[in-house]
Protein backbone atom coordinates (compact mmCIF):
# COMPACT_ATOMS: atom_id res chain seq x y z
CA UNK A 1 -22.17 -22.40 54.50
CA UNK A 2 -19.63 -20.09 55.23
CA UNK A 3 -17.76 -18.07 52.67
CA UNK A 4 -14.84 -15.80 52.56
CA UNK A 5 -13.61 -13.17 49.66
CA UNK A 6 -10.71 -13.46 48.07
CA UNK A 7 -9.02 -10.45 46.39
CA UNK A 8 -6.64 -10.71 43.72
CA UNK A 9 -5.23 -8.98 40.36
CA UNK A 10 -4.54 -12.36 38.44
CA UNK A 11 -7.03 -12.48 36.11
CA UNK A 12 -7.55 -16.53 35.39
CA UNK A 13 -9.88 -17.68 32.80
CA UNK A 14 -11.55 -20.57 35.07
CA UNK A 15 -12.15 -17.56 37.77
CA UNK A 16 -14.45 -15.53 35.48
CA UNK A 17 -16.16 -18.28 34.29
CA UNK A 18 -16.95 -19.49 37.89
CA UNK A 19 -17.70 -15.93 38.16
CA UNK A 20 -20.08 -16.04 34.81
CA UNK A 21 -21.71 -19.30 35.53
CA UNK A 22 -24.16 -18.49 38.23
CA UNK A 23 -24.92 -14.69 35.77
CA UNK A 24 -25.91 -16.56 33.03
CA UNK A 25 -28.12 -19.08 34.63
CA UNK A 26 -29.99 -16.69 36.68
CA UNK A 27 -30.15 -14.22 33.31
CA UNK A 28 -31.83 -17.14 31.24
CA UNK A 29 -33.92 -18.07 33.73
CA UNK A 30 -35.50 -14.64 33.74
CA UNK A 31 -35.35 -13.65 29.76
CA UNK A 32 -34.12 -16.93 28.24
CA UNK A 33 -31.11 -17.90 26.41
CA UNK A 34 -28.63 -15.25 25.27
CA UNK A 35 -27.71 -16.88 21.99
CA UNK A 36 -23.99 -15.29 23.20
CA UNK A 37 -22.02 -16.11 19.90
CA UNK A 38 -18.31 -14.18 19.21
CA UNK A 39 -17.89 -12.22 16.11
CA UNK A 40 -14.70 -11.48 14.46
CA UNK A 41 -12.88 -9.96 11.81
CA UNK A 42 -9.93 -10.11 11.46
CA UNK A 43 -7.52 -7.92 9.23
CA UNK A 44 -4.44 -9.50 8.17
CA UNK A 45 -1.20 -8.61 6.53
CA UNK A 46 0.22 -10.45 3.31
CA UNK A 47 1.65 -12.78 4.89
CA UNK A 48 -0.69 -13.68 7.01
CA UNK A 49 -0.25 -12.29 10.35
CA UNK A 50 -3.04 -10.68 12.17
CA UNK A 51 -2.54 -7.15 12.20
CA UNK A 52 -6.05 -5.35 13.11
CA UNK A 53 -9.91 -6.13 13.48
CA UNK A 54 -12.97 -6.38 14.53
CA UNK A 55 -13.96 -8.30 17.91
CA UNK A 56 -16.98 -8.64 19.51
CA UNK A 57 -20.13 -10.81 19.85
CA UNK A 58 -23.80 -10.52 19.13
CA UNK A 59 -26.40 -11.16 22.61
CA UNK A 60 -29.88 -10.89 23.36
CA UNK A 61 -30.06 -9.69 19.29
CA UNK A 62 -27.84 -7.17 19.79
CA UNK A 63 -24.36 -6.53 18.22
CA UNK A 64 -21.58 -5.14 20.32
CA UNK A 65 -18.05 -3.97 19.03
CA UNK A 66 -15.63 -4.72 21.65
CA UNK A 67 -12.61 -3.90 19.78
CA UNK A 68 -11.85 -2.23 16.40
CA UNK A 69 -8.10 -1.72 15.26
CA UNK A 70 -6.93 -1.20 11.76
CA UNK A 71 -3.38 -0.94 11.08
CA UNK A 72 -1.92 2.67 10.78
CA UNK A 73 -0.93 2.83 7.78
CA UNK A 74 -4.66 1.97 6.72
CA UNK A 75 -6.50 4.21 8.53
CA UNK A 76 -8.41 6.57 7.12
CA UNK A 77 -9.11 4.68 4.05
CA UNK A 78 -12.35 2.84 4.96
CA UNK A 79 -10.91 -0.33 6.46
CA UNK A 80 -12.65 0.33 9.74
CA UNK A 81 -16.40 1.28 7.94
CA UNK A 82 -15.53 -1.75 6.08
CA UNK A 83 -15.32 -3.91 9.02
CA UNK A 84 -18.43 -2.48 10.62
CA UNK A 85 -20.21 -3.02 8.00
CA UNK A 86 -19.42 -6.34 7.59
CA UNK A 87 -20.06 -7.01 11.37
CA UNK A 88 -23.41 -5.32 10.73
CA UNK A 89 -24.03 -7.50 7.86
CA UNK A 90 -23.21 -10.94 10.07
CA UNK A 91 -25.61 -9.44 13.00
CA UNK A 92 -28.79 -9.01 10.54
CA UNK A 93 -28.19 -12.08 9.20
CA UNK A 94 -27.87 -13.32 12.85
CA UNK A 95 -31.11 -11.86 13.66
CA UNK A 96 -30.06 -8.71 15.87
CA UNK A 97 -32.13 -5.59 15.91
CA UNK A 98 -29.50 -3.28 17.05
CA UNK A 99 -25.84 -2.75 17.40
CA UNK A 100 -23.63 -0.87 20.04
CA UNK A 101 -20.22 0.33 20.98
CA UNK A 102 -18.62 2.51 23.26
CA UNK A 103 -15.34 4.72 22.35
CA UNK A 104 -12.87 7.44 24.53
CA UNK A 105 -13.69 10.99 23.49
CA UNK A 106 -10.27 10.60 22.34
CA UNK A 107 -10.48 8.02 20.13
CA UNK A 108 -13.28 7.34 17.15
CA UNK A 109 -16.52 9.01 18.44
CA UNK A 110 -17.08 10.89 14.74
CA UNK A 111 -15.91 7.49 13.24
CA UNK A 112 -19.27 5.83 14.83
CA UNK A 113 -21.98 8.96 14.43
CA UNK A 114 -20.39 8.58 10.51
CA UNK A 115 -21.78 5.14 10.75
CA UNK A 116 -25.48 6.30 11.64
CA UNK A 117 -24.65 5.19 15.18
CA UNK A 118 -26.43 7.77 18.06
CA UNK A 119 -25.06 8.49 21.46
CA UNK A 120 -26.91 7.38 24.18
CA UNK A 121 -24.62 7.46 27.16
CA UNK A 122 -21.47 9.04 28.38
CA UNK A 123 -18.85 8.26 31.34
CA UNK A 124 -16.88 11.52 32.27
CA UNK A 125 -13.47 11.26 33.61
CA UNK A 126 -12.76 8.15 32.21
CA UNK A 127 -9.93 8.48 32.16
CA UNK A 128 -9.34 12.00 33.38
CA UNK A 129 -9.91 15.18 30.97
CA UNK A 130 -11.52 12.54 29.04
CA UNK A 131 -15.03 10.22 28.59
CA UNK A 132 -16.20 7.03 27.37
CA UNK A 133 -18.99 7.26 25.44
CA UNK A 134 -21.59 4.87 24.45
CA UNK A 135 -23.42 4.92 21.10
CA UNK A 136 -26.26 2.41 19.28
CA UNK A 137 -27.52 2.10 15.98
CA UNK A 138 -30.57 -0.29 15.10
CA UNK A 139 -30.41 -2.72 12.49
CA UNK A 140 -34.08 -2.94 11.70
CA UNK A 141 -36.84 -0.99 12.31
């Protein structure tokens, strides 16, 4: 069989999970299922309208925080520790041993070592004069 590449900056959802299919097959054929579930919060306003939150998903019995937004006239009053800590809560009870998230240098690093959560990797430049950086916490010992 022949195959050609095909480069593009559309990013369709059927595309990435062609993409996905043929990762997660050969991942739980080598350490079993993932038990991928999503996990989210979300924050909302009076009336109803989503307005902030907590998204991410718990693999491989770990917890990771894709995205965490509160609205700005509640931060700083423990909305986001609150939502952590409820993720944290759902993961246990899901089983997980450990949670992680990564964060710009710029954005909430203190906000995460606050939370008992340890650095463990770090991306420099990204984006320039600034990092990503990677942190865990474990759930259980």
């Amino acid at each position: 069989m022949q195959y050609r590449t095909v480069l593009s900056d559309v990013a369709e959802a059927e595309t990435r999970a062609a993409i996905v299919a043929p990762l997660v097959a050969y991942n739980d054929a080598q350490v079993g299922s993932a038990d991928h579930r999503p996990l989210v919060i979300r924050v909302e306003d009076e009336s109803g309208r989503t307005v902030g939150g907590l998204w991410g998903y718990t693999r491989y019995g770990w917890l990771y925080t894709e995205l965490l937004a509160a609205p700005a006239d509640a931060r700083g009053q423990g909305l986001g520790r609150r939502l952590m800590e409820e993720a944290e809560a759902e993961a246990r009870a899901r089983g997980c041993v450990g949670a992680w998230v990564d964060t710009h240098s710029f954005q909430a690093p203190g906000f995460y070592e606050g939370l008992g959560y340890r650095r463990f990797g770090e991306l420099d430049d990204y984006p320039p004069g600034h990092s990503r950086v990677f942190f865990r916490k474990r759930l259980k010992d």
